[in-house]
N, C-alpha and C. Protein backbone atom coordinates (compact mmCIF):
# COMPACT_ATOMS: atom_id res chain seq x y z
N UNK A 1 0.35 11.61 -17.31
CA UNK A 1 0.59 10.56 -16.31
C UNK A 1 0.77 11.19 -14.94
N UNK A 2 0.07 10.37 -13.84
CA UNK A 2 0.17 10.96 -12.77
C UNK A 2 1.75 10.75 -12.30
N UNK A 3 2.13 11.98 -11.38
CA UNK A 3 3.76 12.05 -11.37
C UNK A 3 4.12 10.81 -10.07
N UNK A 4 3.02 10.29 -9.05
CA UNK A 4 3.50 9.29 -8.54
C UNK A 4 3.85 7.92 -9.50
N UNK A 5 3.03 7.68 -10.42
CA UNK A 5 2.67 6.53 -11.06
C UNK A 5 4.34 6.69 -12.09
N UNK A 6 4.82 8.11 -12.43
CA UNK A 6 6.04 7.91 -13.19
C UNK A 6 7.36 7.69 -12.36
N UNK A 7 6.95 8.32 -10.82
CA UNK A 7 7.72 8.01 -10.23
C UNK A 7 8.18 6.16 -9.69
N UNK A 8 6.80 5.38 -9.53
CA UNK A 8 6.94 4.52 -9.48
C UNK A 8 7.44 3.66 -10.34
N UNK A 9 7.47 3.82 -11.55
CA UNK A 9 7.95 3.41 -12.28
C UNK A 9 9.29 3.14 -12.80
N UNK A 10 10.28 4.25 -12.28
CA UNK A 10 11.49 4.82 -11.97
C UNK A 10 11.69 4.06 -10.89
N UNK A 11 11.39 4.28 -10.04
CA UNK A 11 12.07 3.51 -8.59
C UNK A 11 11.66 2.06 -8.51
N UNK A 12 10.48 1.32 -9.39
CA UNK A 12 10.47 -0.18 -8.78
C UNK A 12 11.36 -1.33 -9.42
N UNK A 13 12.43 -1.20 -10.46
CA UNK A 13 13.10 -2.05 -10.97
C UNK A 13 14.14 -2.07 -10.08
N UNK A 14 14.37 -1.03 -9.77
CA UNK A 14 15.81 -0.71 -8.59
C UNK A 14 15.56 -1.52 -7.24
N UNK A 15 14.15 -1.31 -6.93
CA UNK A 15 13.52 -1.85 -5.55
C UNK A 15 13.87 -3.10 -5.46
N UNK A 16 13.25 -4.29 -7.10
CA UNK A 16 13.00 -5.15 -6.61
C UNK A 16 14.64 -5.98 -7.24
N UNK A 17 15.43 -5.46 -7.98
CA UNK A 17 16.91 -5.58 -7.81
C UNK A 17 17.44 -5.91 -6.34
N UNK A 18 16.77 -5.26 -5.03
CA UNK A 18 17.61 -5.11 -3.90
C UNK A 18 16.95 -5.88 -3.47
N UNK A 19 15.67 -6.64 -3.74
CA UNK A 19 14.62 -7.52 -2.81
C UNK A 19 13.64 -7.05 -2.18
N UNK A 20 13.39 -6.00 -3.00
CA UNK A 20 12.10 -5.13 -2.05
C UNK A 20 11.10 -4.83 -2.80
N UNK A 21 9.66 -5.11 -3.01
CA UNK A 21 8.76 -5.12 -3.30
C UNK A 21 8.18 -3.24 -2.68
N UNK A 22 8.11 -2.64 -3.99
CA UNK A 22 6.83 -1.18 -3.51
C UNK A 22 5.55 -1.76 -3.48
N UNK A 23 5.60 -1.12 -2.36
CA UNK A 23 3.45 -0.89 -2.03
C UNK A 23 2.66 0.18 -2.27
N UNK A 24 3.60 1.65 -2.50
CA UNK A 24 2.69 2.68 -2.32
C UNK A 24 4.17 3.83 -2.65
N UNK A 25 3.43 5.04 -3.47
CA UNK A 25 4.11 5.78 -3.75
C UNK A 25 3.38 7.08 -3.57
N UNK A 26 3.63 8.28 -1.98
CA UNK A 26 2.16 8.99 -2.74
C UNK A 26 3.07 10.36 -2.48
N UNK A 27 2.56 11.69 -3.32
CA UNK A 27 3.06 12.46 -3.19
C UNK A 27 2.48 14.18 -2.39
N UNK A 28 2.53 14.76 -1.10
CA UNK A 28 2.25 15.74 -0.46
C UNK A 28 2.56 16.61 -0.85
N UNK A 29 1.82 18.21 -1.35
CA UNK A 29 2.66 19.34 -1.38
C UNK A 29 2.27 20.41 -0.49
N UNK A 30 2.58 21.40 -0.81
CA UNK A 30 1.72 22.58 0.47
C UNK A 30 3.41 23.00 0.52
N UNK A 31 3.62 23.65 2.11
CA UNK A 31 4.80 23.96 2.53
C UNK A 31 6.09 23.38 2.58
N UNK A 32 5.80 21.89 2.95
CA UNK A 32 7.11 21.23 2.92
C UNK A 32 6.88 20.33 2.64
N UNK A 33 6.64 19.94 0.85
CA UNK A 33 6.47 18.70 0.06
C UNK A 33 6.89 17.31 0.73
N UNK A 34 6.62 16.55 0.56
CA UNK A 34 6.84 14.75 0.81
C UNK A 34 6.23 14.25 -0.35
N UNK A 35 7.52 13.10 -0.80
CA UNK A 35 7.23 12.02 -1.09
C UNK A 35 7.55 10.93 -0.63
N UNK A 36 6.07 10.20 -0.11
CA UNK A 36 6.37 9.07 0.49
C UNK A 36 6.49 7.73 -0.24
N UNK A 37 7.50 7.33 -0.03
CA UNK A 37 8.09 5.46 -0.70
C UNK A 37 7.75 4.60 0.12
N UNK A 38 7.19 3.63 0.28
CA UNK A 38 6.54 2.70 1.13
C UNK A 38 6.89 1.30 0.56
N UNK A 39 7.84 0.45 1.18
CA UNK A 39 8.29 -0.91 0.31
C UNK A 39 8.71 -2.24 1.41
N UNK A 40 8.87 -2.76 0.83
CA UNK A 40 9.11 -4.44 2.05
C UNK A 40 9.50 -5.30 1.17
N UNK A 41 9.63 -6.32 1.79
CA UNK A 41 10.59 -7.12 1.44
C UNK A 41 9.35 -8.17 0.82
N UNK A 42 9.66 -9.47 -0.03
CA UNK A 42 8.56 -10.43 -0.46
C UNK A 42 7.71 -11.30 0.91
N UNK A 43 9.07 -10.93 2.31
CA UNK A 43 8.08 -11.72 3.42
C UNK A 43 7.28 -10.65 4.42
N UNK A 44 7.22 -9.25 3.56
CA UNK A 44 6.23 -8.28 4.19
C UNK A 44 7.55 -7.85 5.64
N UNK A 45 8.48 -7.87 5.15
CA UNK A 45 9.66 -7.30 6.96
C UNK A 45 9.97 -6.04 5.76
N UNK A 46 10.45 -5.26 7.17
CA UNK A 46 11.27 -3.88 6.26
C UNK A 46 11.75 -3.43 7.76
N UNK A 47 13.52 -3.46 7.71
CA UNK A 47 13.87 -3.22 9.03
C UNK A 47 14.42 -1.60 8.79
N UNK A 48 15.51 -0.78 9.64
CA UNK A 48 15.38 0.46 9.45
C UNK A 48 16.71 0.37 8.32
N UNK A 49 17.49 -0.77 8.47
CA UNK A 49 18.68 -0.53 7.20
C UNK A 49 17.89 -1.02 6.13
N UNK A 50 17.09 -1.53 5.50
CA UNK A 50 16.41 -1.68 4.66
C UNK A 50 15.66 -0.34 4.29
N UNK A 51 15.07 0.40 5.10
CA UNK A 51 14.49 2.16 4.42
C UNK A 51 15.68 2.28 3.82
N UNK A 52 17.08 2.95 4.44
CA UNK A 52 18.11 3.32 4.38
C UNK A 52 18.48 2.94 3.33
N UNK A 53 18.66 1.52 2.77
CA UNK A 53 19.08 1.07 1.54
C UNK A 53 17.99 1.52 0.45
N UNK A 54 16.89 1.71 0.53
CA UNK A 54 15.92 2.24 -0.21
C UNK A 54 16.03 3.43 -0.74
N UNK A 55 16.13 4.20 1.07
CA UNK A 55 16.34 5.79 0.72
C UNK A 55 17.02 5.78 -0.19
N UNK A 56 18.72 5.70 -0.18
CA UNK A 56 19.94 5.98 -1.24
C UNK A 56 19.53 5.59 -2.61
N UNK A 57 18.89 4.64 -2.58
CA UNK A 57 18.70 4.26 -4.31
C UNK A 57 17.58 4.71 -4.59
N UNK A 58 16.72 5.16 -3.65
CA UNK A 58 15.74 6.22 -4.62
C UNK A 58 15.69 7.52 -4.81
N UNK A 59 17.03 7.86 -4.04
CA UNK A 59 17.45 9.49 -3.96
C UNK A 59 18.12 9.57 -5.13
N UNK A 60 18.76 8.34 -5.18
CA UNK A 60 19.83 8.48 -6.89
C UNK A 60 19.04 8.04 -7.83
N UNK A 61 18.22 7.58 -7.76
CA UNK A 61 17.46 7.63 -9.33
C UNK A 61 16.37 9.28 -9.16
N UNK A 62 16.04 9.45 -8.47
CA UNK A 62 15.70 10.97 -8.58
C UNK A 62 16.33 12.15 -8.72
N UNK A 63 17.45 11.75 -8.40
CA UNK A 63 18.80 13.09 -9.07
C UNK A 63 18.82 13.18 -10.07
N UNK A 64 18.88 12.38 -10.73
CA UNK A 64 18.81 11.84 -12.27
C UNK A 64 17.94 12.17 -13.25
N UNK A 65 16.81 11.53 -12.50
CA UNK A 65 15.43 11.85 -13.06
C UNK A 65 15.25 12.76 -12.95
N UNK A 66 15.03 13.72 -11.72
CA UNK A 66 14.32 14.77 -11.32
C UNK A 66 12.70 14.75 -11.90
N UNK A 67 12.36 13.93 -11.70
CA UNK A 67 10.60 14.07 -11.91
C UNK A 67 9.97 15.19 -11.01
N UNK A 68 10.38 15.39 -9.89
CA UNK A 68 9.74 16.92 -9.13
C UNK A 68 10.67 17.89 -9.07
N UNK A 69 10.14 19.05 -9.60
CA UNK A 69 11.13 19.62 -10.37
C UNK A 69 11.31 20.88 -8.33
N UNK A 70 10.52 20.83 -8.03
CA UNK A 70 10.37 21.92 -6.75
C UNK A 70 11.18 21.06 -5.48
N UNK A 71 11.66 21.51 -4.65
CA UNK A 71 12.00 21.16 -3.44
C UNK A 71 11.53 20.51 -2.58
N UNK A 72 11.42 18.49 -2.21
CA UNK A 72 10.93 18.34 -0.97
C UNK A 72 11.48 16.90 -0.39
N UNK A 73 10.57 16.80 0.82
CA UNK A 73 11.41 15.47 1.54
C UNK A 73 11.13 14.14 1.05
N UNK A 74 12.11 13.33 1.16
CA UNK A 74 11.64 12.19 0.81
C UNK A 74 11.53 11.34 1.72
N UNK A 75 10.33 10.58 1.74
CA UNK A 75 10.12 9.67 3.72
C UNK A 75 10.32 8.05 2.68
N UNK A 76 10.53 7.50 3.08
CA UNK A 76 10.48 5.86 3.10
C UNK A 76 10.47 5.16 4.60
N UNK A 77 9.31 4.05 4.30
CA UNK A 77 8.98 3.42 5.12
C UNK A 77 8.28 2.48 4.92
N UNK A 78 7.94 1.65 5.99
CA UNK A 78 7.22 0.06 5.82
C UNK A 78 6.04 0.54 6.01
N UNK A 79 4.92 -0.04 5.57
CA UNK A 79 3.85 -0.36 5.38
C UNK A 79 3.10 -0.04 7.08
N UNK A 80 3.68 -0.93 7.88
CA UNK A 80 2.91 -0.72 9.10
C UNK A 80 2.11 -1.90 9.34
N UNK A 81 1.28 -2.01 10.72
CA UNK A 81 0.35 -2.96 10.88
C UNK A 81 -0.78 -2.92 10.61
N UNK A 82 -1.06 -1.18 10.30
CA UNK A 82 -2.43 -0.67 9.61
C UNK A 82 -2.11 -0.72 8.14
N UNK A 83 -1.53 -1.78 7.49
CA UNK A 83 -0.85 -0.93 6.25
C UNK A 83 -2.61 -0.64 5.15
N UNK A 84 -1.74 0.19 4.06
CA UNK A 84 -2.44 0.40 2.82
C UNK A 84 -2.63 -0.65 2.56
N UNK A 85 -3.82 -1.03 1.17
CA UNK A 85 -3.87 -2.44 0.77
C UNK A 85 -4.10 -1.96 -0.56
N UNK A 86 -2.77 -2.14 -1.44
CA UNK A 86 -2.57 -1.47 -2.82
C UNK A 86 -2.15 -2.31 -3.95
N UNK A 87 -2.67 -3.21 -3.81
CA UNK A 87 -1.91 -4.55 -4.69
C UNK A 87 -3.04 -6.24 -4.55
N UNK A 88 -3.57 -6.45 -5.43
CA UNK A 88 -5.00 -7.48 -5.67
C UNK A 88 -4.03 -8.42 -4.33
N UNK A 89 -2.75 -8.62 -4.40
CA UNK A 89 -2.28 -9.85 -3.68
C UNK A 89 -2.62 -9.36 -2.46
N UNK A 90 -2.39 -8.23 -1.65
CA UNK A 90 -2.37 -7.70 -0.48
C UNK A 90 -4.31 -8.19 0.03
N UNK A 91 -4.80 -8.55 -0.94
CA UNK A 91 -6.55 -8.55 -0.33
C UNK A 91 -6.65 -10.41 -0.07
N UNK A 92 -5.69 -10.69 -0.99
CA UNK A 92 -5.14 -12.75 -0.46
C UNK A 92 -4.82 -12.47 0.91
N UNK A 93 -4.01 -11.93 0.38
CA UNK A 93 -2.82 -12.67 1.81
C UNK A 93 -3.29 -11.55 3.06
N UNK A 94 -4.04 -10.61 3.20
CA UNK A 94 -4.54 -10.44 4.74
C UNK A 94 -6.29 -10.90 4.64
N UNK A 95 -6.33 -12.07 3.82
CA UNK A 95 -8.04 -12.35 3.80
C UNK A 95 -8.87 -13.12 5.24
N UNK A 96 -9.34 -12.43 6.01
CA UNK A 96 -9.88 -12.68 7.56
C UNK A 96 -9.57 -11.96 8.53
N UNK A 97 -8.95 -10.39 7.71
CA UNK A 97 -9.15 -9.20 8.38
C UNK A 97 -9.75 -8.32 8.24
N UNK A 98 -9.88 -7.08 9.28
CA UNK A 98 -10.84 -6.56 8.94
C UNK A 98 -9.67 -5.22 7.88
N UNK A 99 -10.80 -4.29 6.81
CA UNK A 99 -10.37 -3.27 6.11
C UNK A 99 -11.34 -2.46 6.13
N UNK A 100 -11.26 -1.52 5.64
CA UNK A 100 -11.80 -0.44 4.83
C UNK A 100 -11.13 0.02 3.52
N UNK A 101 -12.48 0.02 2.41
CA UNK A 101 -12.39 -0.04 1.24
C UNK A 101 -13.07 0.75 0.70
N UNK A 102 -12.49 1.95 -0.31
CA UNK A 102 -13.31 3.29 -1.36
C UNK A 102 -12.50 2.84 -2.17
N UNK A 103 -13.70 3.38 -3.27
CA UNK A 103 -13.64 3.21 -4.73
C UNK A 103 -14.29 4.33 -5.43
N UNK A 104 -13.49 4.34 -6.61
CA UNK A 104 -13.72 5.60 -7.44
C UNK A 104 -15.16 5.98 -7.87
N UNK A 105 -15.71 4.61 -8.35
CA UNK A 105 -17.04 4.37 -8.85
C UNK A 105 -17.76 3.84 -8.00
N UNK A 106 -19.00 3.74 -7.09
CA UNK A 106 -19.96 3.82 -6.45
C UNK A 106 -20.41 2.08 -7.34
N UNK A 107 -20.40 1.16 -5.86
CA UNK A 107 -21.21 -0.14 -6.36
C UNK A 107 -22.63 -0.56 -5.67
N UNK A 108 -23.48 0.02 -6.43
CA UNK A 108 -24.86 -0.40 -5.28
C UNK A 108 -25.04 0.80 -4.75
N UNK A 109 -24.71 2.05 -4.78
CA UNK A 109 -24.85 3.87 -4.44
C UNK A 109 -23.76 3.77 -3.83
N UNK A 110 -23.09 2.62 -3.18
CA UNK A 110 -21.73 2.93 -2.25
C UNK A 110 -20.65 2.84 -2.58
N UNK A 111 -19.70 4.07 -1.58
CA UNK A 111 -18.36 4.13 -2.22
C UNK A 111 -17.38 3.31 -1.56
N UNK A 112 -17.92 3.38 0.30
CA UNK A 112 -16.89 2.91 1.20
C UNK A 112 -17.38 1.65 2.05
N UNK A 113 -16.66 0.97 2.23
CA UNK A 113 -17.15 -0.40 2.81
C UNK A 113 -16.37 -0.47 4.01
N UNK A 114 -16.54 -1.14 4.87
CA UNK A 114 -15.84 -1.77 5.82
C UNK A 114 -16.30 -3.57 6.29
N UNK A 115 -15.22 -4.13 6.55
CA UNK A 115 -16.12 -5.57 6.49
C UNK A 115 -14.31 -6.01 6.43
N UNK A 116 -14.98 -7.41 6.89
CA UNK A 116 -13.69 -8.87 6.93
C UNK A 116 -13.48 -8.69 5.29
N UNK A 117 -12.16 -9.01 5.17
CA UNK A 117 -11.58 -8.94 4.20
C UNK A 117 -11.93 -10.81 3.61
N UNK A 118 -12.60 -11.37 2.32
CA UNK A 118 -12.64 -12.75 2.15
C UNK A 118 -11.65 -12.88 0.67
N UNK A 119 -10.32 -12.28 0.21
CA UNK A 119 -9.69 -12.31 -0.78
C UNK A 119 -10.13 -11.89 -1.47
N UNK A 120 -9.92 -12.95 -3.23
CA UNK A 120 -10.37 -12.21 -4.03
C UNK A 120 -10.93 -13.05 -4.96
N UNK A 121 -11.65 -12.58 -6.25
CA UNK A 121 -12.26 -13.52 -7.00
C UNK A 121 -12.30 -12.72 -8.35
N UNK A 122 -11.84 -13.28 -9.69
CA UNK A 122 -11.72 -12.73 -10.86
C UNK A 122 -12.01 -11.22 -10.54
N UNK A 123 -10.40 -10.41 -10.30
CA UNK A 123 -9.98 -9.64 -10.20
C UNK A 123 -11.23 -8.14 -9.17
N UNK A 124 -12.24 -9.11 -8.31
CA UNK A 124 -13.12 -8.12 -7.27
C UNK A 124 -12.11 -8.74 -6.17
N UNK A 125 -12.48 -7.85 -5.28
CA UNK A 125 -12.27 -7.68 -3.97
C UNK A 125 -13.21 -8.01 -3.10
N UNK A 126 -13.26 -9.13 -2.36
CA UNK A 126 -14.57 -9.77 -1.62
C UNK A 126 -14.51 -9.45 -0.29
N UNK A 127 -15.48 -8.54 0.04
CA UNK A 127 -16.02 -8.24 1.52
C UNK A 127 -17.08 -8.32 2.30
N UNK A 128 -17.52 -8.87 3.22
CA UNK A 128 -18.32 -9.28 4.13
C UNK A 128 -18.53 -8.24 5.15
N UNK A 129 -19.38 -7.63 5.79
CA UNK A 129 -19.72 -6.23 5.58
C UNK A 129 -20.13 -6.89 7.38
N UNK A 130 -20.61 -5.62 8.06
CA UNK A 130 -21.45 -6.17 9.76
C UNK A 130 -22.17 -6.95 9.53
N UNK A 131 -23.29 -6.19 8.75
CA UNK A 131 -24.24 -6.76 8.19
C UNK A 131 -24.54 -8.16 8.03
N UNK A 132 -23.73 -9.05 7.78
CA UNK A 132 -23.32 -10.43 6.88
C UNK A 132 -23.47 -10.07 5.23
N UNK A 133 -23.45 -9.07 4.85
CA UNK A 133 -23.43 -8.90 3.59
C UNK A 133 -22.36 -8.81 2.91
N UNK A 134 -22.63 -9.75 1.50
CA UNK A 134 -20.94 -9.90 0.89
C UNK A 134 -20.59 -8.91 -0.48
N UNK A 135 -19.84 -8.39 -0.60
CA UNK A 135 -19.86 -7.50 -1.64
C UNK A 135 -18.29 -8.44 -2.39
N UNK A 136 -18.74 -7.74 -3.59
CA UNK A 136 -17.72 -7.80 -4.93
C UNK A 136 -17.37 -6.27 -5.35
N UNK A 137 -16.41 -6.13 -4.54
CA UNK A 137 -15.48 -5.09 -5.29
C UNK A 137 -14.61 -5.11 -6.33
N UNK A 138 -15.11 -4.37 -7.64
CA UNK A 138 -13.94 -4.09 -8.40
C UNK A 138 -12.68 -3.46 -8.49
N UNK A 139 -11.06 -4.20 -8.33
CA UNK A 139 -10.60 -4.02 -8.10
C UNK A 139 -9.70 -2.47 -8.79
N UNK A 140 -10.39 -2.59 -10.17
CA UNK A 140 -10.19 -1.35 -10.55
C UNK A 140 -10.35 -0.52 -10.49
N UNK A 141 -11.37 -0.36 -9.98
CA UNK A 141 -12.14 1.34 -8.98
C UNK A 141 -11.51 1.55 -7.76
N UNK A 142 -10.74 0.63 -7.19
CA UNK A 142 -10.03 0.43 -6.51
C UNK A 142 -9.70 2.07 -5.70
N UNK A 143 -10.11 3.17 -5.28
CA UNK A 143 -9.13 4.68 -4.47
C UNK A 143 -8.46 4.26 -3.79
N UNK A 144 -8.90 3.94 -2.75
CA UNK A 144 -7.84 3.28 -1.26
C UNK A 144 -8.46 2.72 -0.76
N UNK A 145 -7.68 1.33 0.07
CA UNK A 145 -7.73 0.36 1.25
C UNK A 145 -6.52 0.13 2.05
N UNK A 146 -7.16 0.24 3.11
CA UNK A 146 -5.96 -0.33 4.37
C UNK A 146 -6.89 -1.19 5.62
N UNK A 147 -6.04 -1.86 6.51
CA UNK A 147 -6.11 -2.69 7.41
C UNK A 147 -6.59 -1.55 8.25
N UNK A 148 -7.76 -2.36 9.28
CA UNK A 148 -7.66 -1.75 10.04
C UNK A 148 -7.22 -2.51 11.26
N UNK A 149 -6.91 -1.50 12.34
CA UNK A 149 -6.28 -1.73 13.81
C UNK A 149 -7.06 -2.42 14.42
N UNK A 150 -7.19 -3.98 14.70
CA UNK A 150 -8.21 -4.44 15.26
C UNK A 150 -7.28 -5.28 16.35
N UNK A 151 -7.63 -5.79 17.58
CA UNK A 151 -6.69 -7.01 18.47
C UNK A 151 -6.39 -7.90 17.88
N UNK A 152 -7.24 -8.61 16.36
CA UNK A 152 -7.10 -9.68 15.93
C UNK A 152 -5.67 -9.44 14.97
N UNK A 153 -5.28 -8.35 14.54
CA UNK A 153 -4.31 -7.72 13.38
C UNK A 153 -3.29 -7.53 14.32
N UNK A 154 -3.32 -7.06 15.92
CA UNK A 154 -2.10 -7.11 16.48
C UNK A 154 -1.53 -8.34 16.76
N UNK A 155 -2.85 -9.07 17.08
CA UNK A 155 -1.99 -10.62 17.46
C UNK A 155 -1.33 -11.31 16.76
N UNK A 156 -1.45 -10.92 15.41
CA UNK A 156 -1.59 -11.73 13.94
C UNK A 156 0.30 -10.73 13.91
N UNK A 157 0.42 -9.54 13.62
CA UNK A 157 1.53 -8.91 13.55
C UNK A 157 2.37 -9.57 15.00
N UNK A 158 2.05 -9.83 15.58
CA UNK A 158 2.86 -9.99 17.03
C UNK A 158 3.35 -11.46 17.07
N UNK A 159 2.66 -12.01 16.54
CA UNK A 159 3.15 -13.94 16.23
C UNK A 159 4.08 -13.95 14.94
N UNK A 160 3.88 -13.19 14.31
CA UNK A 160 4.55 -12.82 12.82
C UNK A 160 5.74 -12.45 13.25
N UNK A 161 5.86 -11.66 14.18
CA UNK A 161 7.18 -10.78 14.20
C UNK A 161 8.39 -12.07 15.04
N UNK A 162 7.85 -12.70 15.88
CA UNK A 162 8.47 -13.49 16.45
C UNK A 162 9.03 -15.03 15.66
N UNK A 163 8.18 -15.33 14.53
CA UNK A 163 9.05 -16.56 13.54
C UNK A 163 10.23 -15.66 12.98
């Protein structure tokens, strides 16, 4: 088992005990290891006492655990306005933005897409490409997606932040 995926596993009952939904668990090594915790709340907020409350309860279930057995930092943080898009719901609920999307397995020779995000449909990922072309991504090939930085995603974060 990959050691993020056991780690996540460990830390998301605790998470969502406190009201916080994980998005992303990934782990850096080299010189000065990171593992990054990435979590929010069910209305997508994560303020800085919210990391804080995170941090502590995922530092104490890793004392415990010790799943990395070597020395390193642990970062927690929100998602962002570029966030990752790591969860079938995350491709709903930002559907009429733009992303970028790789996948493990190659659909049509391609791995990486970019295009308006149009949700989802029996478990693909629907994207609309420059082109006007619509693709069906499987969500299980799923490598990585995130938002990208567009004016339409700031305005959208900037009206958000103010309800």
């Amino acid at each position: 088992m990959d050691p993020t995926t056991k780690i996540a596993d460990l830390i998301e009952p605790t998470l969502q005990d406190l009201g916080y939904e994980l998005v992303r668990v990934t782990f850096t090594g080299g010189e000065n290891p990171v593992l990054q915790v990435m979590a929010e709340k069910a209305d997508g907020t994560m303020t800085i006492d919210g990391c804080e409350e995170v941090s502590h309860a995922v530092s104490a279930i890793l004392d415990v655990e010790d799943p990395i057995s070597d020395a390193y930092n642990l970062e927690v943080s929100s998602p962002g306005i570029d966030r990752p898009l790591t969860r079938l719901k995350d491709f709903e609920k930002w559907a009429g933005f733009e992303a970028k999307v790789e996948l493990d397995e190659a659909v049509n020779g391609q791995r990486r897409y970019r295009g308006k995000l149009l949700g989802v449909e029996d478990e693909n990922i629907l994207v609309l490409d420059s082109a006007g072309e619509k693709w069906e991504l499987p969500f299980s090939d799923l490598r990585k997606a995130k938002l990208v930085l567009t004016d339409e995603l700031i305005a959208a974060s900037q009206s958000s932040n103010k309800s």
